[in-house]
Protein backbone atom coordinates (compact mmCIF):
# COMPACT_ATOMS: atom_id res chain seq x y z
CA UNK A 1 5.42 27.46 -8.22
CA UNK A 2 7.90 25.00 -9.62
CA UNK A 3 8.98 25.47 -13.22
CA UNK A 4 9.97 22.42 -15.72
CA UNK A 5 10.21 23.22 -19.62
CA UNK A 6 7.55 25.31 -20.36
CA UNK A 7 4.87 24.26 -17.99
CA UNK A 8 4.75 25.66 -13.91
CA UNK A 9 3.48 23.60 -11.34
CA UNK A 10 1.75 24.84 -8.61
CA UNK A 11 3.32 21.90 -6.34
CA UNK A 12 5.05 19.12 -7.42
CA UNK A 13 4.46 16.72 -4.02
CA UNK A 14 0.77 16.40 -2.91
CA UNK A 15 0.10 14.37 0.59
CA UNK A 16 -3.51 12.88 1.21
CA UNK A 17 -4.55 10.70 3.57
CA UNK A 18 -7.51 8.20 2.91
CA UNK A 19 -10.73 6.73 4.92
CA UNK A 20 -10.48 2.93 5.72
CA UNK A 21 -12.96 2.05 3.14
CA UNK A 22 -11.33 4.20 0.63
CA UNK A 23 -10.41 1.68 -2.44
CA UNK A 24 -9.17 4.48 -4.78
CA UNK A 25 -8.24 8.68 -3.78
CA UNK A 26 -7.29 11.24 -6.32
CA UNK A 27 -4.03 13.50 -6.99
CA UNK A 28 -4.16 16.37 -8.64
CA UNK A 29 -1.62 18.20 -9.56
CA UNK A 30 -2.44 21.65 -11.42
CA UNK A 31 0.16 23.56 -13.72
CA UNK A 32 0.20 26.21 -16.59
CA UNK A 33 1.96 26.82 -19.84
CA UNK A 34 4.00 30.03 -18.53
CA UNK A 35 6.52 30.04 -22.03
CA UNK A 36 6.26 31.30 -25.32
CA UNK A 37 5.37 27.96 -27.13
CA UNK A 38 2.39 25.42 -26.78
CA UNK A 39 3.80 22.19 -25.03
CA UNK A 40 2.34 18.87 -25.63
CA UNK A 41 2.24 16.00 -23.58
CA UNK A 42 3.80 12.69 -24.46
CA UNK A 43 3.66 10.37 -21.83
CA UNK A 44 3.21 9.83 -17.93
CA UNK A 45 5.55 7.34 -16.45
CA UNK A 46 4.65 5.45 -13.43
CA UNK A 47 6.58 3.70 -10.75
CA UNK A 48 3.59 1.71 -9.62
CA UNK A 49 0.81 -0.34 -10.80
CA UNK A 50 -1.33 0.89 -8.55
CA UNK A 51 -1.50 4.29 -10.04
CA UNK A 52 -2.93 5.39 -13.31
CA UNK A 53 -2.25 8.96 -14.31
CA UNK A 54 -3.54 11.28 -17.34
CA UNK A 55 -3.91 14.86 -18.13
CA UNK A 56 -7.10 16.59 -18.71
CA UNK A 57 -5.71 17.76 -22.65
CA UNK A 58 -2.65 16.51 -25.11
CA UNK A 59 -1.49 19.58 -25.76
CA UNK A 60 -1.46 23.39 -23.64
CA UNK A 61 -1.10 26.91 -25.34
CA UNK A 62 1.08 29.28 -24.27
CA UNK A 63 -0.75 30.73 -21.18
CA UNK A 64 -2.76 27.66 -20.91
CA UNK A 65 -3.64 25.49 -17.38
CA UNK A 66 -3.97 22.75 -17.29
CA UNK A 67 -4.28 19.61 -14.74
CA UNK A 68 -2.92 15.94 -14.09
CA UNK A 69 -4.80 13.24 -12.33
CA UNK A 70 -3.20 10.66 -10.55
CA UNK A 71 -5.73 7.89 -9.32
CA UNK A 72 -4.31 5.54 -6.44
CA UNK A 73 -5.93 1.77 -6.13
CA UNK A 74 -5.20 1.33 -2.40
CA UNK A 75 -5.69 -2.76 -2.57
CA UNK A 76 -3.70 -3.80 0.07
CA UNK A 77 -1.33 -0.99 0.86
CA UNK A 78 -1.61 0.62 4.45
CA UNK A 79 0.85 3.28 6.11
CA UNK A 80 2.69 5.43 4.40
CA UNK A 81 2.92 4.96 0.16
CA UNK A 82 5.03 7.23 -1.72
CA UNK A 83 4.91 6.84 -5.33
CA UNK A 84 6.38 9.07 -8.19
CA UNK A 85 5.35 9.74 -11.74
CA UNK A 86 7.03 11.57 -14.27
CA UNK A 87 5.51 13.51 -16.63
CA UNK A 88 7.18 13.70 -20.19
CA UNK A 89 6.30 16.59 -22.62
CA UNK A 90 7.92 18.79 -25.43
CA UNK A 91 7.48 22.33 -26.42
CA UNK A 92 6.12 22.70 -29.57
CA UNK A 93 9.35 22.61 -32.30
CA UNK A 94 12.03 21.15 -29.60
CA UNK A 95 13.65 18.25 -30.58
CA UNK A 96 14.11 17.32 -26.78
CA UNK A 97 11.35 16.22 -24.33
CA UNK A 98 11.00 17.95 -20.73
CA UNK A 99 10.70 15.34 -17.56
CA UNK A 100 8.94 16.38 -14.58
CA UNK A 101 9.22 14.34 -11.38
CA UNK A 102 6.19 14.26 -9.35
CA UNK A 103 5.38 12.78 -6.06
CA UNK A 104 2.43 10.92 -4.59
CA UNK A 105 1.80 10.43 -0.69
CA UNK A 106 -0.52 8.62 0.79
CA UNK A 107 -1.48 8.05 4.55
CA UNK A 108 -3.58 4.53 4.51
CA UNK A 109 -4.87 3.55 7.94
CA UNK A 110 -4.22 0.22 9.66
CA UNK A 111 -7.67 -1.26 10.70
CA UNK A 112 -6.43 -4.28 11.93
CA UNK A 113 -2.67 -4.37 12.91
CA UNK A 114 -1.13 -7.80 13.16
CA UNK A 115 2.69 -8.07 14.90
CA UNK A 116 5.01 -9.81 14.00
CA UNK A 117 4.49 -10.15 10.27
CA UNK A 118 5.63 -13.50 10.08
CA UNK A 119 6.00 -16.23 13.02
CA UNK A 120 9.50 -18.60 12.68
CA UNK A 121 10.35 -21.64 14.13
CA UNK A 122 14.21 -23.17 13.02
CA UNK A 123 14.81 -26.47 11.98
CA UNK A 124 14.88 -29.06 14.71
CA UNK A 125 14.09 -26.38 17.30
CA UNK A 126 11.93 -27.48 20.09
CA UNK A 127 7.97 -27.08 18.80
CA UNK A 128 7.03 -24.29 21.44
CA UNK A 129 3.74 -21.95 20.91
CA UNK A 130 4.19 -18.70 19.93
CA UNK A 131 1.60 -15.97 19.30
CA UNK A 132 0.72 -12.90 17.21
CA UNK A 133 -1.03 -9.40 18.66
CA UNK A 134 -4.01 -8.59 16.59
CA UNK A 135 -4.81 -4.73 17.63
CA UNK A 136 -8.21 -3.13 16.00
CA UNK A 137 -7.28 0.56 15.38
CA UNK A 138 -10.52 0.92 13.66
CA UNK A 139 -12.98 3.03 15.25
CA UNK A 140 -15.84 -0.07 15.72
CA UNK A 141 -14.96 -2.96 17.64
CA UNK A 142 -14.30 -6.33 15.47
CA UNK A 143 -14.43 -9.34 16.22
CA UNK A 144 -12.69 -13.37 15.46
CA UNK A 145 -15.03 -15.06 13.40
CA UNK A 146 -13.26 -18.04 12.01
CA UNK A 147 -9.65 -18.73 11.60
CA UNK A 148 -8.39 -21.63 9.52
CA UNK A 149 -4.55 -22.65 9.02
CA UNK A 150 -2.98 -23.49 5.07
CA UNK A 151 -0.54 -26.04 7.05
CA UNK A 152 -1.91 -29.56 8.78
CA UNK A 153 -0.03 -30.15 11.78
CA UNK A 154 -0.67 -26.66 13.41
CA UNK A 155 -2.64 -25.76 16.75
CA UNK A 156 -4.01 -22.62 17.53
CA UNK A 157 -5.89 -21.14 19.72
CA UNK A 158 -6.93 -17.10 20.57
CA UNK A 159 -7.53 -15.07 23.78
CA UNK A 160 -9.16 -12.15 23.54
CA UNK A 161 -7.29 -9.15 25.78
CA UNK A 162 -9.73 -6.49 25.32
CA UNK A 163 -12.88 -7.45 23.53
CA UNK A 164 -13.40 -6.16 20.26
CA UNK A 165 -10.08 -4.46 20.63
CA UNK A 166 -6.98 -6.58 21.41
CA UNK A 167 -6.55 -10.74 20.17
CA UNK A 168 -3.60 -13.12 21.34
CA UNK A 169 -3.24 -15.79 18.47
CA UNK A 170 -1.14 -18.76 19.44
CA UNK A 171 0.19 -20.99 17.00
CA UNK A 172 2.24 -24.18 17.82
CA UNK A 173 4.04 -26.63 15.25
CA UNK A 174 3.54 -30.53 15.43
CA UNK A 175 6.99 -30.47 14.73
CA UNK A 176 9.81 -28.43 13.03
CA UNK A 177 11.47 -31.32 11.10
CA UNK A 178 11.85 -29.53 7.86
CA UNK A 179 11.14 -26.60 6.21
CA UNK A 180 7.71 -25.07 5.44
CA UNK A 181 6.06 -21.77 4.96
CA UNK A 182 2.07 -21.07 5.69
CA UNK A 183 -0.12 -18.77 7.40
CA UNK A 184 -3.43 -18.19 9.20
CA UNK A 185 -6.59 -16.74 7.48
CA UNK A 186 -8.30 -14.91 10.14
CA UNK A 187 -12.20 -13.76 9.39
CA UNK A 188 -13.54 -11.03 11.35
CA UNK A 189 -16.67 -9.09 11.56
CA UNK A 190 -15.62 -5.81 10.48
CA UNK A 191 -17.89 -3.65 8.64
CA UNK A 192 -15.40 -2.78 5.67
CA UNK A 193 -15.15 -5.66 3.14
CA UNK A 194 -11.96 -5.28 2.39
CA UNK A 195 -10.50 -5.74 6.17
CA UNK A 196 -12.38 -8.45 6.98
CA UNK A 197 -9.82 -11.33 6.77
CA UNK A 198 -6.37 -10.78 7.80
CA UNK A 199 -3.42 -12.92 6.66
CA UNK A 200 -0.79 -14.46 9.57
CA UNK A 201 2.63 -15.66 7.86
CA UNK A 202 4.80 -18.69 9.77
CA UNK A 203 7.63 -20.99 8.06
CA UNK A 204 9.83 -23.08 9.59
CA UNK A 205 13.75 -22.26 8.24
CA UNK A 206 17.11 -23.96 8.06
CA UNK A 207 19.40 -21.96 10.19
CA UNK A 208 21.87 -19.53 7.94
CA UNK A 209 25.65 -20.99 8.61
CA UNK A 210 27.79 -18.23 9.95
């Protein structure tokens, strides 16, 4: 139990971990009013947009539980997401409000891992092919559908390591004359809506003076 103001927390850091085709999980986070005076609840600050966050009542007697409910939109997050809220409230009669920190942590699964995150070529370097390593950590195989480049110019091509499984995608500049940033949209077959087109980042960059 973990004590702020008037109201005890039975834990003030809850871990989950979602499914791959999760698009929202649920935190909970139970307390009770353990002082003399009813507390009420005046706001719940978030540090991400992805989370909304609201208690089941405005207000808790003395001796009251009570319960929080912090709602996650995964989007596009994967790995590990830790996100904090901070719940305000005042007990009844104080002129100051109570701030409890609370923390949020969620385990997202990769279902298609792409490395590196972002393909460079330097000004006026020589316009060799480079590649990216699609892995499929899902537990179905998934396969290359389609891909199609923002950037004219561009070859690529894709070998396939271990079907369903493992994907080489090379990608080769007509030239590296000036700067540019783009990427690869990559369609795949996979079952979940959500994962089925990965992005590929390139640019081409001036060269930082030392």
């Amino acid at each position: 139990m973990v004590a702020s103001g008037g109201l005890t927390f039975s834990e003030r850091e809850i871990e989950l971990s979602s499914k791959p085709s999760d698009e929202k999980v649920s935190f909970v986070f139970h307390f009770s009013n353990n002082g003399e005076q009813s507390v009420l609840i005046e706001d719940v600050n978030l540090s991400c947009a992805c989370l909304s966050a609201k208690t089941d009542k405005s207000s808790y007697a003395a001796g009251e539980k009570g319960r929080l409910e912090a709602v996650f939109s995964i989007g596009s997050f994967t790995g590990i997401q830790r996100k904090t809220l901070t719940l305000v409230s005042r007990d009844q009669g104080a002129k100051e409000n109570e701030r409890t920190g609370l923390l949020a942590v969620l385990n997202i699964p990769e279902v298609i891992m792409i490395a590196p995150e972002l393909l460079q070529w330097s000004v006026g370097e020589e316009p060799k092919e480079k590649a990216y390593t699609l892995k499929v950590t899902h537990a179905k195989p998934v396969h290359i559908k389609e891909i199609t480049c923002s950037r004219e110019g561009f070859e690529f091509r894709v070998v396939e390591k271990e079907k369903g499984r493992l994907y080489e995608v090379y990608l080769k500049p007509g030239q590296t004359s000036k700067p540019m940033l783009g990427l690869l949209k990559i369609d795949t077959d996979c079952g979940i809506l959500k994962h089925q087109r990965k992005l590929a980042f390139f640019s081409i960059a001036r060269k930082r003076r030392s």
